[in-house]
Each structure stands twice: as structure tokens, then as C-alpha cells.
PDB file of N, CA and C in Angstrom:
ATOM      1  N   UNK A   1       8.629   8.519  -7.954  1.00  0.00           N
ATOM      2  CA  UNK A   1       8.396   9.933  -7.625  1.00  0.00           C
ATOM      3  C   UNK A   1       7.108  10.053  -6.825  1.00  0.00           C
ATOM      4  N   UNK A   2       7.141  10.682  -5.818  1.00  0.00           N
ATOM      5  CA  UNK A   2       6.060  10.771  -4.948  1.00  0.00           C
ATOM      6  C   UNK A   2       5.319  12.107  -4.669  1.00  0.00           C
ATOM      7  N   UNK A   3       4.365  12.511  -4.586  1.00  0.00           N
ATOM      8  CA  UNK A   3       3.641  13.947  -4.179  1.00  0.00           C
ATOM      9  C   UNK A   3       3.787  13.806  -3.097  1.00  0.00           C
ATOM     10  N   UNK A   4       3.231  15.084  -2.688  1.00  0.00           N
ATOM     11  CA  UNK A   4       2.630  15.735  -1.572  1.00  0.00           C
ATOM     12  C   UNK A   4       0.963  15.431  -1.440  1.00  0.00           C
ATOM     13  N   UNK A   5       0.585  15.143  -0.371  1.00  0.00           N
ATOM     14  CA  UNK A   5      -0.824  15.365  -0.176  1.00  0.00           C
ATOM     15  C   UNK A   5      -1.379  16.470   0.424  1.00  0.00           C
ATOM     16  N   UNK A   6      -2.517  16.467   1.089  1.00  0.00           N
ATOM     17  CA  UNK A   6      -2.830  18.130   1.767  1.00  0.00           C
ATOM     18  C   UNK A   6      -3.777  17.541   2.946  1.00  0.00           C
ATOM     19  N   UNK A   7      -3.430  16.407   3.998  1.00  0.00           N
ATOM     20  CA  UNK A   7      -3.991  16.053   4.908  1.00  0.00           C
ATOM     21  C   UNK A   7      -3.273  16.064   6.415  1.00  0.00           C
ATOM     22  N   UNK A   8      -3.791  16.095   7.443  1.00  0.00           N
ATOM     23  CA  UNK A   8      -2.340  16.881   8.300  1.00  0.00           C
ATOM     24  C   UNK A   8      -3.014  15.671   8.850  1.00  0.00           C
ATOM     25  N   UNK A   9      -1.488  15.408   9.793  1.00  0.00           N
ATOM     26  CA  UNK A   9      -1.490  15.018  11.044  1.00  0.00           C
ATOM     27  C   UNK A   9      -1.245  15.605  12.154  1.00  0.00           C
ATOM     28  N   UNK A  10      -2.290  16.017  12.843  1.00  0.00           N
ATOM     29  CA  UNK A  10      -1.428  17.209  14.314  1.00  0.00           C
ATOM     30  C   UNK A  10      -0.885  16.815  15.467  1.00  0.00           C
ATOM     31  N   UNK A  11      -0.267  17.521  16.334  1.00  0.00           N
ATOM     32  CA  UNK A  11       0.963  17.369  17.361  1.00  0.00           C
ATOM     33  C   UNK A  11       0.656  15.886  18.101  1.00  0.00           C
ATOM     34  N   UNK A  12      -1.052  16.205  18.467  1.00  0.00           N
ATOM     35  CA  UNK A  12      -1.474  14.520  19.441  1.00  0.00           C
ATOM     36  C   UNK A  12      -1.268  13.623  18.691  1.00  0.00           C
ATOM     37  N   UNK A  13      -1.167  13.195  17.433  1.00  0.00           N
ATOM     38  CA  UNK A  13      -1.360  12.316  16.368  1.00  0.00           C
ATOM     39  C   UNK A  13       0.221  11.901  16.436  1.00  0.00           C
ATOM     40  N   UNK A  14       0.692  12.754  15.928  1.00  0.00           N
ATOM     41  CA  UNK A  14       2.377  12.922  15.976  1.00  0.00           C
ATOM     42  C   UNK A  14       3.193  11.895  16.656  1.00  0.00           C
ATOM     43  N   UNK A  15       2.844  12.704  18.080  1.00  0.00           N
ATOM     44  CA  UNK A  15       3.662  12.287  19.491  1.00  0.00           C
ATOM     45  C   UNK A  15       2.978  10.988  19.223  1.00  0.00           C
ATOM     46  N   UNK A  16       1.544  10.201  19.745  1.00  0.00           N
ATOM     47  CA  UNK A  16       1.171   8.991  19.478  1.00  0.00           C
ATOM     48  C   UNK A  16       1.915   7.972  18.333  1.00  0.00           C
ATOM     49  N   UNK A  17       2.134   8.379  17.336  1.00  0.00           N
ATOM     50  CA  UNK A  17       2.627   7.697  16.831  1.00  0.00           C
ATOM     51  C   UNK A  17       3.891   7.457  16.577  1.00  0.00           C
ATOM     52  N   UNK A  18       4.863   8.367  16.936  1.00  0.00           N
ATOM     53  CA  UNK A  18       6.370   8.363  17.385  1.00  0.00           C
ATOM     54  C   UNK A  18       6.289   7.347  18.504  1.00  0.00           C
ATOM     55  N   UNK A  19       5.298   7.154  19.460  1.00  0.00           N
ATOM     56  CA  UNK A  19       5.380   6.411  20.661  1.00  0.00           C
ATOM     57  C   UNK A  19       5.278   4.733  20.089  1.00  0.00           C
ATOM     58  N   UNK A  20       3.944   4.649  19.448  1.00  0.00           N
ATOM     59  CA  UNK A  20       3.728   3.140  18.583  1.00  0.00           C
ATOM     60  C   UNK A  20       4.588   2.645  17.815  1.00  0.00           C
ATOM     61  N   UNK A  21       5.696   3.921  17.261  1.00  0.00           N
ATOM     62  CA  UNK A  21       6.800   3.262  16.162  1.00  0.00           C
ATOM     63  C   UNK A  21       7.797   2.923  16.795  1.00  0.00           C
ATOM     64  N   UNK A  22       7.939   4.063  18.394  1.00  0.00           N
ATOM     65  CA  UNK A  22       8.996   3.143  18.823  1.00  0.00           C
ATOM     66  C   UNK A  22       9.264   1.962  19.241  1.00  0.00           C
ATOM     67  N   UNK A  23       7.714   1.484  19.764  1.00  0.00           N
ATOM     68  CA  UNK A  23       7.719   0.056  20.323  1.00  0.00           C
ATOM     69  C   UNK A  23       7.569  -1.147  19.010  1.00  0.00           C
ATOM     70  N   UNK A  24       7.709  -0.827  18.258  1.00  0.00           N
ATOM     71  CA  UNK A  24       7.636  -1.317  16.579  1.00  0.00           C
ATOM     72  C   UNK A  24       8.883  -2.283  16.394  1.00  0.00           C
ATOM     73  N   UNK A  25      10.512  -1.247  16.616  1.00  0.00           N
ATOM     74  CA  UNK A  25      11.451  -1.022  16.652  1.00  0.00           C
ATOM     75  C   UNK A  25      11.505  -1.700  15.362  1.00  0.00           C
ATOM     76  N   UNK A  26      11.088  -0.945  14.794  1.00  0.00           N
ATOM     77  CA  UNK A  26      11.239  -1.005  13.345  1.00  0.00           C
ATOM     78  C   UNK A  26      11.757   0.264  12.718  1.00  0.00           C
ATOM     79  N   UNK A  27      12.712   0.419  11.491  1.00  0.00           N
ATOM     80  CA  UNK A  27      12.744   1.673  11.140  1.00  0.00           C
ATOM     81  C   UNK A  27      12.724   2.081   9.823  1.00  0.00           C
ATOM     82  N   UNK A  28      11.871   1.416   8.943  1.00  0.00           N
ATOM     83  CA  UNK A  28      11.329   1.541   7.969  1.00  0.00           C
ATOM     84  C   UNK A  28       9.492   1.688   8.067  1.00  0.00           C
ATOM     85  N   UNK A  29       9.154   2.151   9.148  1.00  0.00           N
ATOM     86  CA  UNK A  29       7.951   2.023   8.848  1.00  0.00           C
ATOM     87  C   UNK A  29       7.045   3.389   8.660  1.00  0.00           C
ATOM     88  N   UNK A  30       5.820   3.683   7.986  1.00  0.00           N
ATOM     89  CA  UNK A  30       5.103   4.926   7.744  1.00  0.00           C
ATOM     90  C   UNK A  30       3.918   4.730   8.142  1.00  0.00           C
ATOM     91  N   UNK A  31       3.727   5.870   8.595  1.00  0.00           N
ATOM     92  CA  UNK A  31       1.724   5.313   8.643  1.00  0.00           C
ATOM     93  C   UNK A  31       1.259   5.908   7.801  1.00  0.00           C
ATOM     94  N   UNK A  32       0.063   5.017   7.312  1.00  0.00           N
ATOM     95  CA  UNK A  32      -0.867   4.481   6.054  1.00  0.00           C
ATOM     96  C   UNK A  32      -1.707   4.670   6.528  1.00  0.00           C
ATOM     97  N   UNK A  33      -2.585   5.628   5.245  1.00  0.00           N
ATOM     98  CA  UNK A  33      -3.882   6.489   5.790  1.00  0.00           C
ATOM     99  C   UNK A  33      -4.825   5.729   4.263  1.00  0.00           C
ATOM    100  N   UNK A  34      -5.948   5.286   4.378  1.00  0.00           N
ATOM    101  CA  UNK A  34      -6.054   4.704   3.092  1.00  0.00           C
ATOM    102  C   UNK A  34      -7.988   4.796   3.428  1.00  0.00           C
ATOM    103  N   UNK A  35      -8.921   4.369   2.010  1.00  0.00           N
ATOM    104  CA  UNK A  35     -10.642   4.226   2.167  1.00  0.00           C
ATOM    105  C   UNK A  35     -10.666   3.130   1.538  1.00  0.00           C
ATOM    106  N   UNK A  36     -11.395   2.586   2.284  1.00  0.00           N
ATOM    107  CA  UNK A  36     -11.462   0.800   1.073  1.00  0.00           C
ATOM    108  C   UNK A  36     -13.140   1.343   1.326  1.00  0.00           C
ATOM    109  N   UNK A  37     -13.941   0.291   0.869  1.00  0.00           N
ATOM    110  CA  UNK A  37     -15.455   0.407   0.393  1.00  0.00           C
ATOM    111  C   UNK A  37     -15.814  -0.283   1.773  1.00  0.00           C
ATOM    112  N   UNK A  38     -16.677  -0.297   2.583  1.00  0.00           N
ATOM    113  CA  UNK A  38     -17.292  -1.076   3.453  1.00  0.00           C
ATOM    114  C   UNK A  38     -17.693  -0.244   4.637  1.00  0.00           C
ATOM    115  N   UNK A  39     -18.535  -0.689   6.019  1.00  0.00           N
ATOM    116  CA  UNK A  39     -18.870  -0.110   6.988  1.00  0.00           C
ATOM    117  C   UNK A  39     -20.295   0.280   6.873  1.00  0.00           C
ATOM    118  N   UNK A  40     -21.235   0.682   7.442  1.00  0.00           N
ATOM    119  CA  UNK A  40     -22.728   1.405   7.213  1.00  0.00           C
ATOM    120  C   UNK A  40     -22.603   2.439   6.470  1.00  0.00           C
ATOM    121  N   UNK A  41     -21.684   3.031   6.487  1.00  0.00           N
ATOM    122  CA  UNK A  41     -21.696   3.841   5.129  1.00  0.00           C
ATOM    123  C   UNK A  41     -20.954   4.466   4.256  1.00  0.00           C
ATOM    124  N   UNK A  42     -20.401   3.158   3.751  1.00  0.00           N
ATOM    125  CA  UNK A  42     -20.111   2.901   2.298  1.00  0.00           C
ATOM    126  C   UNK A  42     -18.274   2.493   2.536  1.00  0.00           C
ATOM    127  N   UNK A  43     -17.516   3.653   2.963  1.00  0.00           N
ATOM    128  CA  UNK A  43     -16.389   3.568   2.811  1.00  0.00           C
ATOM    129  C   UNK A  43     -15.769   3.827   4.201  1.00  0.00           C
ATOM    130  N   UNK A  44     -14.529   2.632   4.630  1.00  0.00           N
ATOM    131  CA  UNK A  44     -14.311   3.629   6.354  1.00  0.00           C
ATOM    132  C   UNK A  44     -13.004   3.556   5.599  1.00  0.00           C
ATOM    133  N   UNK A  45     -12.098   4.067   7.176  1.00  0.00           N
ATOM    134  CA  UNK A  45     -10.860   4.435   7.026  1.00  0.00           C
ATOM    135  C   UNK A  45      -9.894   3.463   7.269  1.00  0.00           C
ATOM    136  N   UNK A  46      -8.665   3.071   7.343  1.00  0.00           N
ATOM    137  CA  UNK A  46      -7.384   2.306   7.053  1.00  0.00           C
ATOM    138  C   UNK A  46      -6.443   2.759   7.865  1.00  0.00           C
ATOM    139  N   UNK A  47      -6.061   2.880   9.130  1.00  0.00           N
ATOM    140  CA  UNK A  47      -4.928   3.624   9.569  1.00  0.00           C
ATOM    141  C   UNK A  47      -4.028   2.981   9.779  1.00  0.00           C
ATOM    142  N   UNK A  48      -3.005   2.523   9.413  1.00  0.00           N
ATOM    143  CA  UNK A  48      -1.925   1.399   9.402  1.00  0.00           C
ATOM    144  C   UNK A  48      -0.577   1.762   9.312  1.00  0.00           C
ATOM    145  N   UNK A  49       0.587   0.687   9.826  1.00  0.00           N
ATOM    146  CA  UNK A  49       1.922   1.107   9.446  1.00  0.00           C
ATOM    147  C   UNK A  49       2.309   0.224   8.311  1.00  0.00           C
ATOM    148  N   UNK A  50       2.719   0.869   7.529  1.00  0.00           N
ATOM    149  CA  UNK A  50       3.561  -0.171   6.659  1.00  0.00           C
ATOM    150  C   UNK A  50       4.575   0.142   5.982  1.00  0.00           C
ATOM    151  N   UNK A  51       5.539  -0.739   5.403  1.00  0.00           N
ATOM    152  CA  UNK A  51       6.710  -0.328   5.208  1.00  0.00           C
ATOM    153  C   UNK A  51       7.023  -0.816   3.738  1.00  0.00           C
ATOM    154  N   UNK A  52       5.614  -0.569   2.894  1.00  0.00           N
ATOM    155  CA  UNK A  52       6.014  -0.726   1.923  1.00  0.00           C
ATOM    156  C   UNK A  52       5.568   0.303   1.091  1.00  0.00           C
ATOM    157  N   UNK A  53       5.787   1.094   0.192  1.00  0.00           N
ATOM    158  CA  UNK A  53       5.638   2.119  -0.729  1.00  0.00           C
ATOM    159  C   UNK A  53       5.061   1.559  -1.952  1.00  0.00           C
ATOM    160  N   UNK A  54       4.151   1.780  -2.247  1.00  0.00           N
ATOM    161  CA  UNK A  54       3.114   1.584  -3.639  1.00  0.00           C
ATOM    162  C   UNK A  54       3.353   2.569  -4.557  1.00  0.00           C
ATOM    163  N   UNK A  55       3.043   2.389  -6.249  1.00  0.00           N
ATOM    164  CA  UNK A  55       3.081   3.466  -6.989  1.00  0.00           C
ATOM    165  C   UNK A  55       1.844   3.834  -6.800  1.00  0.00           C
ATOM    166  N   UNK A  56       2.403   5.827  -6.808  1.00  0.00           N
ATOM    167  CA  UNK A  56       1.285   6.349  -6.998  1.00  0.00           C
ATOM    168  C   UNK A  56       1.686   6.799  -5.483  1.00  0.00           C
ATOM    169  N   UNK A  57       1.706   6.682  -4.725  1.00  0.00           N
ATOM    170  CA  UNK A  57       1.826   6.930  -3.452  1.00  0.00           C
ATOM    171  C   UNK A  57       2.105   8.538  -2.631  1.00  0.00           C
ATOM    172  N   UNK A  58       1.449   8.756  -2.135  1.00  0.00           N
ATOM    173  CA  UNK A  58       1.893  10.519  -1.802  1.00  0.00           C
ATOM    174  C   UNK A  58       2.284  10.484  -0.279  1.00  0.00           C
ATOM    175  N   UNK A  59       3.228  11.174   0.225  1.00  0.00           N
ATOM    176  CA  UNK A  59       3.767  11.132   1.187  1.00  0.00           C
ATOM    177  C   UNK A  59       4.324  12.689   1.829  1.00  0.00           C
ATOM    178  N   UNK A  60       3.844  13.236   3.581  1.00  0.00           N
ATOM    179  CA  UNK A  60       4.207  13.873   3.759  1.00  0.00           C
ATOM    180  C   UNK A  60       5.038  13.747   5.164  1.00  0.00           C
ATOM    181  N   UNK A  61       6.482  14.488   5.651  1.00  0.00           N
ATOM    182  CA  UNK A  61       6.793  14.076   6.673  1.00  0.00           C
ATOM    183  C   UNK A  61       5.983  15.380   7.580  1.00  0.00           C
ATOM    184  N   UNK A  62       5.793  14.592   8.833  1.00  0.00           N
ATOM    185  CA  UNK A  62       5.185  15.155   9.771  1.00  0.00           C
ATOM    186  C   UNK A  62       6.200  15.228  11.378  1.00  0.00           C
ATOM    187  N   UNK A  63       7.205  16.111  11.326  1.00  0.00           N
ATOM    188  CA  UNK A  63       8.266  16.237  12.540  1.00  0.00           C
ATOM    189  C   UNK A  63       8.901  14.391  12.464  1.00  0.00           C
ATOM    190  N   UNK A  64       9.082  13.792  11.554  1.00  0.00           N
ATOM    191  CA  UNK A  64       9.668  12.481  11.473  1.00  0.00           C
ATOM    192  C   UNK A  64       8.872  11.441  11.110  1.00  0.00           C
ATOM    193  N   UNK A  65       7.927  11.583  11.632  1.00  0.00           N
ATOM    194  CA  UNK A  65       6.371  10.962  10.732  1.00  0.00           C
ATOM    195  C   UNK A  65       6.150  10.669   9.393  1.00  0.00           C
ATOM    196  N   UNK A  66       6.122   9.522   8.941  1.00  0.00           N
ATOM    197  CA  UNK A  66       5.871  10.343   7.382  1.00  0.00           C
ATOM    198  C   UNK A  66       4.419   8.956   7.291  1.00  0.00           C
ATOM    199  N   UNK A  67       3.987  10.198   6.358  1.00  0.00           N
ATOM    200  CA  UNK A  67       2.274  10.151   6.622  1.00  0.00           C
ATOM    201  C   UNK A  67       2.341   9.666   4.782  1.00  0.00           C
ATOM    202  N   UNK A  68       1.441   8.215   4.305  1.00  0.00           N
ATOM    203  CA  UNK A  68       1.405   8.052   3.217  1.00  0.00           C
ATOM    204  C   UNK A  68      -0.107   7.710   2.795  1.00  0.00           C
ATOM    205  N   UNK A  69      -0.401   8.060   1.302  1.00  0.00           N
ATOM    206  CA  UNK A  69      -1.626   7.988   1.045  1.00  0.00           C
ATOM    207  C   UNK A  69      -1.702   7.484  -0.386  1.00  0.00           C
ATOM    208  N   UNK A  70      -2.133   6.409  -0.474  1.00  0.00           N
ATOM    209  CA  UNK A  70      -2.246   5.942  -2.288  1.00  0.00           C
ATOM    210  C   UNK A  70      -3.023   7.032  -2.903  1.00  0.00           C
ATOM    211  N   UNK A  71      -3.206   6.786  -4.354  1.00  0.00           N
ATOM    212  CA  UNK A  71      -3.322   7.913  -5.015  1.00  0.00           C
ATOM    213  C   UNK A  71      -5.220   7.781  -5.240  1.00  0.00           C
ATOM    214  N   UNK A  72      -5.297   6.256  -5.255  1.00  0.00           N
ATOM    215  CA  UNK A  72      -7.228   6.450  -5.025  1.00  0.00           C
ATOM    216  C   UNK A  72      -8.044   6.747  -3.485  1.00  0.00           C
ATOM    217  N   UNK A  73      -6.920   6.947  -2.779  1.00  0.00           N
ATOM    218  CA  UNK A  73      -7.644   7.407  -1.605  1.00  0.00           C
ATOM    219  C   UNK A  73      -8.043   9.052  -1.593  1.00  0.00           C
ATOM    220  N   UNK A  74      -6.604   9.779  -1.971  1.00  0.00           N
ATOM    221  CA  UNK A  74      -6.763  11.113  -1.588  1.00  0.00           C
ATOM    222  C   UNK A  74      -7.806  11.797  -1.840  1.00  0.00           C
ATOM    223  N   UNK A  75      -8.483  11.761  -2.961  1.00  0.00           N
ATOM    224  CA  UNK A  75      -9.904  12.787  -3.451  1.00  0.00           C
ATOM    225  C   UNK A  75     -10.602  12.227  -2.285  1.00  0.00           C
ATOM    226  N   UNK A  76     -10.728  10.841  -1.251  1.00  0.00           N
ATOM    227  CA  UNK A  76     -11.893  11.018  -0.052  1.00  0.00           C
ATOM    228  C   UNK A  76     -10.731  11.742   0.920  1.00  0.00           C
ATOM    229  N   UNK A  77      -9.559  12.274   0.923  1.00  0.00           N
ATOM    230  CA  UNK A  77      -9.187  12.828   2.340  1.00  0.00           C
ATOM    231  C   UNK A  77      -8.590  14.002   1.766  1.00  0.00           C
ATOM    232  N   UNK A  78      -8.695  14.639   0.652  1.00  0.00           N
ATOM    233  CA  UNK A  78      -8.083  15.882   1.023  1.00  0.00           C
ATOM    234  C   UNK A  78      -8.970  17.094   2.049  1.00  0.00           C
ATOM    235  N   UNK A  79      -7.712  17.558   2.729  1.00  0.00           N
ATOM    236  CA  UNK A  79      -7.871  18.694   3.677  1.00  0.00           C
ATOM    237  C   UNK A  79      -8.508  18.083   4.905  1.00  0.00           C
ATOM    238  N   UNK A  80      -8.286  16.877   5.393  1.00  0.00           N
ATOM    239  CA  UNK A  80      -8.350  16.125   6.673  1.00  0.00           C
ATOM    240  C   UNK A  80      -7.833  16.338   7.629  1.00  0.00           C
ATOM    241  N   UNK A  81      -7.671  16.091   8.994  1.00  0.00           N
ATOM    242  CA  UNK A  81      -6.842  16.297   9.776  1.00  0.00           C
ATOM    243  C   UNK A  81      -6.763  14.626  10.638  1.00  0.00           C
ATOM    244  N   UNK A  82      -6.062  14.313  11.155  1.00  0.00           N
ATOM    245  CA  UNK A  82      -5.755  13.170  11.782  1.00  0.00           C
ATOM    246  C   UNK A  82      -5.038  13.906  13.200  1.00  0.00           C
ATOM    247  N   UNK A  83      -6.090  13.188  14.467  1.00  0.00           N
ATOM    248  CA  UNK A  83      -5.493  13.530  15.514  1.00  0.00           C
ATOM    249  C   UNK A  83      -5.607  12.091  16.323  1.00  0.00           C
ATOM    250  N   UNK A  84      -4.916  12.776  17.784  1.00  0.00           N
ATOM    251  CA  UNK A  84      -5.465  11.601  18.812  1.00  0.00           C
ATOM    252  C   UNK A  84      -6.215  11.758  19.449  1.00  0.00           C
ATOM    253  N   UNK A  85      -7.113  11.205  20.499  1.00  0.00           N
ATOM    254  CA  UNK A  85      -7.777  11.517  21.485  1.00  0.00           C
ATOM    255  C   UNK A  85      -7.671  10.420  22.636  1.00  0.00           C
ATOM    256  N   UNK A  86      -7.643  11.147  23.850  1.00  0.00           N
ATOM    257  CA  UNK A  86      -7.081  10.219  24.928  1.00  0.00           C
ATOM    258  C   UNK A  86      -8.069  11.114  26.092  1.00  0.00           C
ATOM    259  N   UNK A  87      -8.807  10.456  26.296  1.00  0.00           N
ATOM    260  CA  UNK A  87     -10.144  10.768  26.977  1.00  0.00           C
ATOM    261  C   UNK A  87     -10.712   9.959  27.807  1.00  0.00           C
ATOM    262  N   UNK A  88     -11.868  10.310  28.745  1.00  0.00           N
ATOM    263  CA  UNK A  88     -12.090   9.249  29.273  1.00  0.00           C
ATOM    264  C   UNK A  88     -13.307   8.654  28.495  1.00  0.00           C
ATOM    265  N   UNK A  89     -13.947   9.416  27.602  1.00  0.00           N
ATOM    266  CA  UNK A  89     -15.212   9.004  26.576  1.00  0.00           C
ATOM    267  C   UNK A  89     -14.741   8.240  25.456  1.00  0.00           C
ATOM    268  N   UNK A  90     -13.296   8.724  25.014  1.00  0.00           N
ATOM    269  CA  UNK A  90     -12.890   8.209  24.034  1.00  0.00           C
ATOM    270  C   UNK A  90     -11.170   8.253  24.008  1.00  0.00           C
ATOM    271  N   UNK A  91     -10.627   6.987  23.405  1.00  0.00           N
ATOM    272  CA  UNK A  91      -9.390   6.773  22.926  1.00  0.00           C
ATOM    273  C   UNK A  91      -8.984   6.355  21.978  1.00  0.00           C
ATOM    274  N   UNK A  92      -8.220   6.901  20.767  1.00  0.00           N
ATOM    275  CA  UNK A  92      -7.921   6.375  19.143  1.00  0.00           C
ATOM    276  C   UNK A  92      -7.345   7.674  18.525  1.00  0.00           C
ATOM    277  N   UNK A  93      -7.613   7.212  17.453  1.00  0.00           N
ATOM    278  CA  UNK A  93      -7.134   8.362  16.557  1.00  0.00           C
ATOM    279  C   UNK A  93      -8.267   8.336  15.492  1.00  0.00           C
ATOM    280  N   UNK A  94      -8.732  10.186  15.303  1.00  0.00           N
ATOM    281  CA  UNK A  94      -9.910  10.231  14.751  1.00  0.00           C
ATOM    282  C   UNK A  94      -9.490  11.278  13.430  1.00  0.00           C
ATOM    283  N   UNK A  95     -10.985  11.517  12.585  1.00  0.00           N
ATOM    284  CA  UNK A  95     -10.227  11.689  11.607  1.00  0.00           C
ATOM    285  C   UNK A  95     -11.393  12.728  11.633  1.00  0.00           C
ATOM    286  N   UNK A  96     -11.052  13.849  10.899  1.00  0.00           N
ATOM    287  CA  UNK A  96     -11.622  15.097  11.068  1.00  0.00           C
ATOM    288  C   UNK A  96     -12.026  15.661   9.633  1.00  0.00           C
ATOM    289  N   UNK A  97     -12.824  15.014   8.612  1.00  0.00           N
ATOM    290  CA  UNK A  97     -12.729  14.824   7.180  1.00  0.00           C
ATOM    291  C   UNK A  97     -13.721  16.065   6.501  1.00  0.00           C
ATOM    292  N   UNK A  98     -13.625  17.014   6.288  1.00  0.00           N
ATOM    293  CA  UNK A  98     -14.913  17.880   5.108  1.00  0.00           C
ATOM    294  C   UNK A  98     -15.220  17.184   4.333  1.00  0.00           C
ATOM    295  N   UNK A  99     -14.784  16.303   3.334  1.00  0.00           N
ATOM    296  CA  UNK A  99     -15.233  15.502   2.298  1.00  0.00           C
ATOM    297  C   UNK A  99     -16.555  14.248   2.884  1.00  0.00           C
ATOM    298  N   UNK A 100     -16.610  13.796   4.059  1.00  0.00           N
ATOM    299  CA  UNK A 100     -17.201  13.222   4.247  1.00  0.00           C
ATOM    300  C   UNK A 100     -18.774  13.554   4.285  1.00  0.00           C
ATOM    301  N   UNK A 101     -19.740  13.604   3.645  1.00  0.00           N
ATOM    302  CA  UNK A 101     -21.060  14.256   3.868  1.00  0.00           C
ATOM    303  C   UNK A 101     -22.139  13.785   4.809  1.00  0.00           C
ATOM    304  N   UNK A 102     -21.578  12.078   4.841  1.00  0.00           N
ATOM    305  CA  UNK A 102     -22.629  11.537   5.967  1.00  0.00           C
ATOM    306  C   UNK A 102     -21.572  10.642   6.457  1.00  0.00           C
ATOM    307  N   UNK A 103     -21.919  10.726   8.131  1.00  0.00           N
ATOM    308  CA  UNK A 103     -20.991   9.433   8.965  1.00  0.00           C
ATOM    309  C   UNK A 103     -22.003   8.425   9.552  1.00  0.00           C
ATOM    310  N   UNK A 104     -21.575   7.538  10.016  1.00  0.00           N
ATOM    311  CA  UNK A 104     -22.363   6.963  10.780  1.00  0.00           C
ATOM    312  C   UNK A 104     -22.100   7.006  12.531  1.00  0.00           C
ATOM    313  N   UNK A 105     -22.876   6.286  13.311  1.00  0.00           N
ATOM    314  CA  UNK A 105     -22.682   6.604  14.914  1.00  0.00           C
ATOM    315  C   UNK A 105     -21.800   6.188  15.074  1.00  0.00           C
ATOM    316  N   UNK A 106     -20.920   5.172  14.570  1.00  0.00           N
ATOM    317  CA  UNK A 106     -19.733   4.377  15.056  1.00  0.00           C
ATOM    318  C   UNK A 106     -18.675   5.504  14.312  1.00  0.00           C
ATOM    319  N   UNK A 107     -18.862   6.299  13.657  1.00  0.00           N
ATOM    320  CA  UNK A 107     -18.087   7.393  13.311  1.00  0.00           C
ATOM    321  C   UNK A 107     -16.442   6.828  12.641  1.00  0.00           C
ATOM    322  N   UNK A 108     -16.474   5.434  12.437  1.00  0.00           N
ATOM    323  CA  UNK A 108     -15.354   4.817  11.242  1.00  0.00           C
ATOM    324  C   UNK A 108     -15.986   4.982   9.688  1.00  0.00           C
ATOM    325  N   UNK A 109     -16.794   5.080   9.532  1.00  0.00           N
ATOM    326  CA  UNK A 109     -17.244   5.221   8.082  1.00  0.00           C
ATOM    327  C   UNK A 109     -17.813   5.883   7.738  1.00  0.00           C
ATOM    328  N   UNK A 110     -17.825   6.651   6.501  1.00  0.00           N
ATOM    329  CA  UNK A 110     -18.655   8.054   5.787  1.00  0.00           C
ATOM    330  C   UNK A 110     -18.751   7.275   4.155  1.00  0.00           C
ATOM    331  N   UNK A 111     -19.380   8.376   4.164  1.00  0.00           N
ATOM    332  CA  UNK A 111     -19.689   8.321   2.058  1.00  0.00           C
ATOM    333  C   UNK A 111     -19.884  10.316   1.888  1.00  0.00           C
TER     334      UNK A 111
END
């Protein structure tokens, strides 16, 4: 049995990753939003596909997307947003977190 989480992925995020799954050609796969401990400060982020489902696991579909989050991550990402950016300063997918109180310059890791 799986929840719901409360972290979005929006339209740039979306389309980007409908594009990466298709070249995957895989069709079991989800992207994996996850915090392990490490980086300048303290904890970064995990953005991954994988196609395996953990207990505990919360999952939301996003227009075909389905967006998954173990259950010790969510208290660092609720009410997040996950987008893309395709810029000429910058290209990735960034993460738009309130919970985070301090980032660092490389802007992958918070506490």
C-alpha cells in the first residue's frame, strides 16, 4: 500500500522526463526523489530512475510520471517542487525545497 506525498513535479520537469524515459525504453521505470547524508551541508538530493518499489514508499503520478519517495526522505521534501531548467547559466533539474534552511553554493545540498 502506498501514499501520496505532497511534492510536485512541474510541466518542465514532466516533459524532461517523459523525454529521458523514452530513451530508457524501459517501461517500468519511476523517478526517485530521495536525501542520503553527505555534501557541505549535511544532506543532498538523489534524483534517479528506478524500477524498483521499496516498502514504505509514496508515490504520485504526474501526467504519466510517477514520482516516488521512501518514507525517510519525505519530512526533508515535503511541499517541494521539482523543475527543469534549460538555460544558458544553467541546465538540470532543480529542486525548490522550504524545508531546507541552509544550502550551499553548489546548491545540491541543504540541512
Amino acid at each position: 500500500m502506498s501514499h501520496n506525498h505532497n511534492i510536485t513535479l512541474d510541466e518542465s520537469a514532466v516533459e524532461k522526463v517523459k523525454y529521458l524515459l523514452a530513451l530508457e525504453a524501459k517501461d517500468n521505470l519511476r523517478l526517485r526523489i530521495a536525501v542520503q547524508p553527505g555534501g557541505c551541508s549535511g544532506l543532498i538530493y538523489q534524483l534517479y530512475f528506478d524500477e524498483n518499489m521499496l516498502d514504505g514508499d509514496c508515490i504520485v503520478n504526474f501526467d504519466g510520471v510517477e514520482l516516488i519517495v521512501d518514507k525517510m526522505s519525505i519530512p526533508y521534501l515535503e511541499g517541494a517542487t521539482i523543475s527543469f531548467e534549460d538555460t544558458i547559466s544553467k541546465q538540470g533539474f532543480s529542486i525548490d525545497n522550504p524545508n531546507a534552511s541552509g544550502t550551499c553554493a553548489c546548491g545540491d545540498s541543504f540541512h
